[in-house]
Protein backbone atom coordinates (compact mmCIF):
# COMPACT_ATOMS: atom_id res chain seq x y z
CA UNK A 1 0.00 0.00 0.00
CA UNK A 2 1.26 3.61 -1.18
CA UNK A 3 1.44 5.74 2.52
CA UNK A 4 -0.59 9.30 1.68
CA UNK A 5 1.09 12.00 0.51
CA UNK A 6 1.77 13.94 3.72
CA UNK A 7 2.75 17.23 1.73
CA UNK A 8 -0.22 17.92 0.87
CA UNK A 9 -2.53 16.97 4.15
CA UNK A 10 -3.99 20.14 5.45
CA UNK A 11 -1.74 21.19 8.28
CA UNK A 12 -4.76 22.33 10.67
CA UNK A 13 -8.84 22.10 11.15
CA UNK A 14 -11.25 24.28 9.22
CA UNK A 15 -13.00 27.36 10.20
CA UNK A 16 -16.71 27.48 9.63
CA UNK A 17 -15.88 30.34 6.45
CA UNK A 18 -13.50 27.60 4.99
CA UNK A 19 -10.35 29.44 6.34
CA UNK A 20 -7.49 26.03 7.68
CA UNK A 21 -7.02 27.18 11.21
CA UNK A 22 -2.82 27.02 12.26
CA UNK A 23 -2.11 27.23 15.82
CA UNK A 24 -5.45 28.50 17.01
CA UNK A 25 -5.68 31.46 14.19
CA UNK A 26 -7.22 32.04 10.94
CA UNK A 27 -5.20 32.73 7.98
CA UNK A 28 -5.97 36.40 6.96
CA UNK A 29 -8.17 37.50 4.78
CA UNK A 30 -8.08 41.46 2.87
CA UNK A 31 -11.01 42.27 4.64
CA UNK A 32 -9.86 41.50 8.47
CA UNK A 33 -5.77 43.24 7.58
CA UNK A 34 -4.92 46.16 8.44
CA UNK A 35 -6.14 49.16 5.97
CA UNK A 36 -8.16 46.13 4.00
CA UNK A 37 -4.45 44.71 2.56
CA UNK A 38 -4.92 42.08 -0.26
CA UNK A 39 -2.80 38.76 -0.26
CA UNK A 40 -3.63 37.35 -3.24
CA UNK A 41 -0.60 36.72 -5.36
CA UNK A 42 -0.01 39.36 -8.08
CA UNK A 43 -1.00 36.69 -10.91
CA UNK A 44 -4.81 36.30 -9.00
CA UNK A 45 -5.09 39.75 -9.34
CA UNK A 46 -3.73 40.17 -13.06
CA UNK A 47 -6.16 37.38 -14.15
CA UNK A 48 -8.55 39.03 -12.43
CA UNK A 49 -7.49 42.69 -13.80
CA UNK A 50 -7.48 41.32 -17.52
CA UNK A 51 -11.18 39.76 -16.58
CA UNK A 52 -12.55 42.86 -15.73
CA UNK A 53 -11.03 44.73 -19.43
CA UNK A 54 -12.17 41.90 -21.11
CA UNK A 55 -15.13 42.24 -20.21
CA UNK A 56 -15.36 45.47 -20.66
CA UNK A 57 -14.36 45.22 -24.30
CA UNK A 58 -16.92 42.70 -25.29
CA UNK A 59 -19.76 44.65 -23.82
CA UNK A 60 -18.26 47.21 -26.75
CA UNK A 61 -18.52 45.25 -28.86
CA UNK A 62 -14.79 43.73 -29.27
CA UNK A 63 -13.89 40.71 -29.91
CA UNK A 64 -11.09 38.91 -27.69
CA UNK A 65 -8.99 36.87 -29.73
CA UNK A 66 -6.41 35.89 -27.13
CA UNK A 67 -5.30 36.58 -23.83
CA UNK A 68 -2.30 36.02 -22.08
CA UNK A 69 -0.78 34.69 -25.53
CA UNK A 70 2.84 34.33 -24.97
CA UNK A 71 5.96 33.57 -27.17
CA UNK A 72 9.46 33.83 -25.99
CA UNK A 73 9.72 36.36 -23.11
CA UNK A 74 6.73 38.15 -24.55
CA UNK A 75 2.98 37.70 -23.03
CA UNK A 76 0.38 39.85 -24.60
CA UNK A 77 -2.32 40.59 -22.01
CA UNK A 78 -5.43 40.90 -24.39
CA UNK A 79 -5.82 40.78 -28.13
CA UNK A 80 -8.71 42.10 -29.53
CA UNK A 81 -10.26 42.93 -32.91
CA UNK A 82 -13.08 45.08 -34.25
CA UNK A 83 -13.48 47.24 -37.65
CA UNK A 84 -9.87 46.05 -39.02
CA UNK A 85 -8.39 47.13 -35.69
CA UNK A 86 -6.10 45.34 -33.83
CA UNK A 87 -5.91 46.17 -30.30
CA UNK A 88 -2.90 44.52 -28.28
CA UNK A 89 -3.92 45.84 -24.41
CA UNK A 90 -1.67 45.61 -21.75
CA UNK A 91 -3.39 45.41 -18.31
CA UNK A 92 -2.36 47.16 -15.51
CA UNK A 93 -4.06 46.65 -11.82
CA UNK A 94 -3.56 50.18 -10.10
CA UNK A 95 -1.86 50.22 -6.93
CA UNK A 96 -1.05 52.75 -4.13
CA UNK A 97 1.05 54.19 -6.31
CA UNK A 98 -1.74 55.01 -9.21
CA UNK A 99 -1.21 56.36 -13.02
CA UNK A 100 2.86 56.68 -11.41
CA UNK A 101 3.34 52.87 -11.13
CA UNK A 102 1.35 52.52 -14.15
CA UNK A 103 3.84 54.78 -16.31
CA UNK A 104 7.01 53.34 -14.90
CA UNK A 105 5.50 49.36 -15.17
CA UNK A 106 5.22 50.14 -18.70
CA UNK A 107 9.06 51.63 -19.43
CA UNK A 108 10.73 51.53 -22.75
CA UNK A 109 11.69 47.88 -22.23
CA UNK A 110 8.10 46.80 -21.85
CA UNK A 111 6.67 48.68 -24.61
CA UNK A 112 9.49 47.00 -26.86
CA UNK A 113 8.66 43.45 -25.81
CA UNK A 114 5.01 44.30 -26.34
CA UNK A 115 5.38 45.14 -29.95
CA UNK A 116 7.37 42.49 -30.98
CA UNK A 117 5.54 40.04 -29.15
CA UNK A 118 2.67 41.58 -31.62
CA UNK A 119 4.40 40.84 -34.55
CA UNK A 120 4.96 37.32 -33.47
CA UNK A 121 1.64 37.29 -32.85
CA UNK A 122 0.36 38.28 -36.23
CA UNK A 123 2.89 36.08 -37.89
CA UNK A 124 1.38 32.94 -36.37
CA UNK A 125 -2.38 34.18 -36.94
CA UNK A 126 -2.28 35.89 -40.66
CA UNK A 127 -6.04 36.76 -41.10
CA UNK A 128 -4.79 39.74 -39.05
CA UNK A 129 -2.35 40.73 -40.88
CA UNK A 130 -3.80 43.29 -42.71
CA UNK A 131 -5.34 44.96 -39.68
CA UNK A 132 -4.15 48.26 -38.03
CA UNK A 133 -2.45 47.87 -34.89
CA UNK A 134 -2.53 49.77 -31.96
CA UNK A 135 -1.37 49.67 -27.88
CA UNK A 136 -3.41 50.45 -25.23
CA UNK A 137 -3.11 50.42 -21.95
CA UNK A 138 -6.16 49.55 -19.25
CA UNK A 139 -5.82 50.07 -15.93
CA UNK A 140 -7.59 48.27 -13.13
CA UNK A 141 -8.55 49.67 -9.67
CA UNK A 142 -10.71 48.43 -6.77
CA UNK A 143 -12.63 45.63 -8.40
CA UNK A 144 -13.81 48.08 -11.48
CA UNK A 145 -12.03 49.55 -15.14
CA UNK A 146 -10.04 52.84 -14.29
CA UNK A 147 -8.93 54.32 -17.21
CA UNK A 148 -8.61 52.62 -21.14
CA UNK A 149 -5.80 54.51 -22.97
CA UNK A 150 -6.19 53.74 -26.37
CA UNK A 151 -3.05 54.45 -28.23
CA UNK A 152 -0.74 54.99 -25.49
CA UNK A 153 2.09 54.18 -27.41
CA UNK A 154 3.67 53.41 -31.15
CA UNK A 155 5.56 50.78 -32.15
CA UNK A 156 8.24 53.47 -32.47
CA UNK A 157 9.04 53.93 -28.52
């Protein structure tokens, strides 16, 4: 008989909200941190950032071709396409530090992998290659779409 896997055995009982207790405590939640702080991991709240646009751009009636669509060291948030446009979106979930963060996150480095992730992108799916592309930028904050910066920068940066 194979023993159980003891890595994986849960390492304490469960509270009645579904929280493992550890040493008498309850893991933390946002809501019971100090000033509300969120521990989700920065992907959960990327995936959940790039939901929220998403959504946002099929209730305008885009169509999302890909997300998260990577190639090399390149990930493209969100592809979209409507009216021969091409919109490659990068996603940005606004911190403390607002539009700042959001300006700096997307440097001169990260604008560069974005485009030519793009043009890996419409190599490997050619009935877009006669669309017009742009970059856009959506940010994220508290659950809800911030801002949508269409254009925000060239392939030229």
């Amino acid at each position: 008989m194979i023993a159980p896997n003891r890595r994986f055995a849960p390492r304490g009982r469960e509270a009645p909200d579904g929280r493992i207790l550890t040493d008498g405590r309850a893991l933390p939640n946002a809501s019971d941190t100090p000033a509300g702080r969120d521990f989700r991991s920065r992907s959960a709240k990327g995936r959940e950032a790039e939901e929220i646009v998403s959504a946002s751009m099929l209730a305008t009636g885009w169509e999302v071709v890909a997300r998260n669509w990577r190639r090399g060291r390149g990930e493209l948030d969100i592809v979209a396409f409507r009216d021969g446009v091409l919109a490659v979106v990068e996603v940005k979930d606004i911190d403390a530090y607002g539009l700042e963060g959001v300006e700096s996150s997307v440097g001169g480095r990260k604008r560069a992998r974005i485009v030519e992730t793009s043009k890996l992108f419409i190599h490997s799916h050619r009935e877009f290659s006669s669309a017009s592309v742009r970059y856009d930028v959506a940010t994220v904050a508290a659950g809800a779409l911030a801002d949508y910066f269409e254009n925000a920068f060239s392939e030229r940066t």
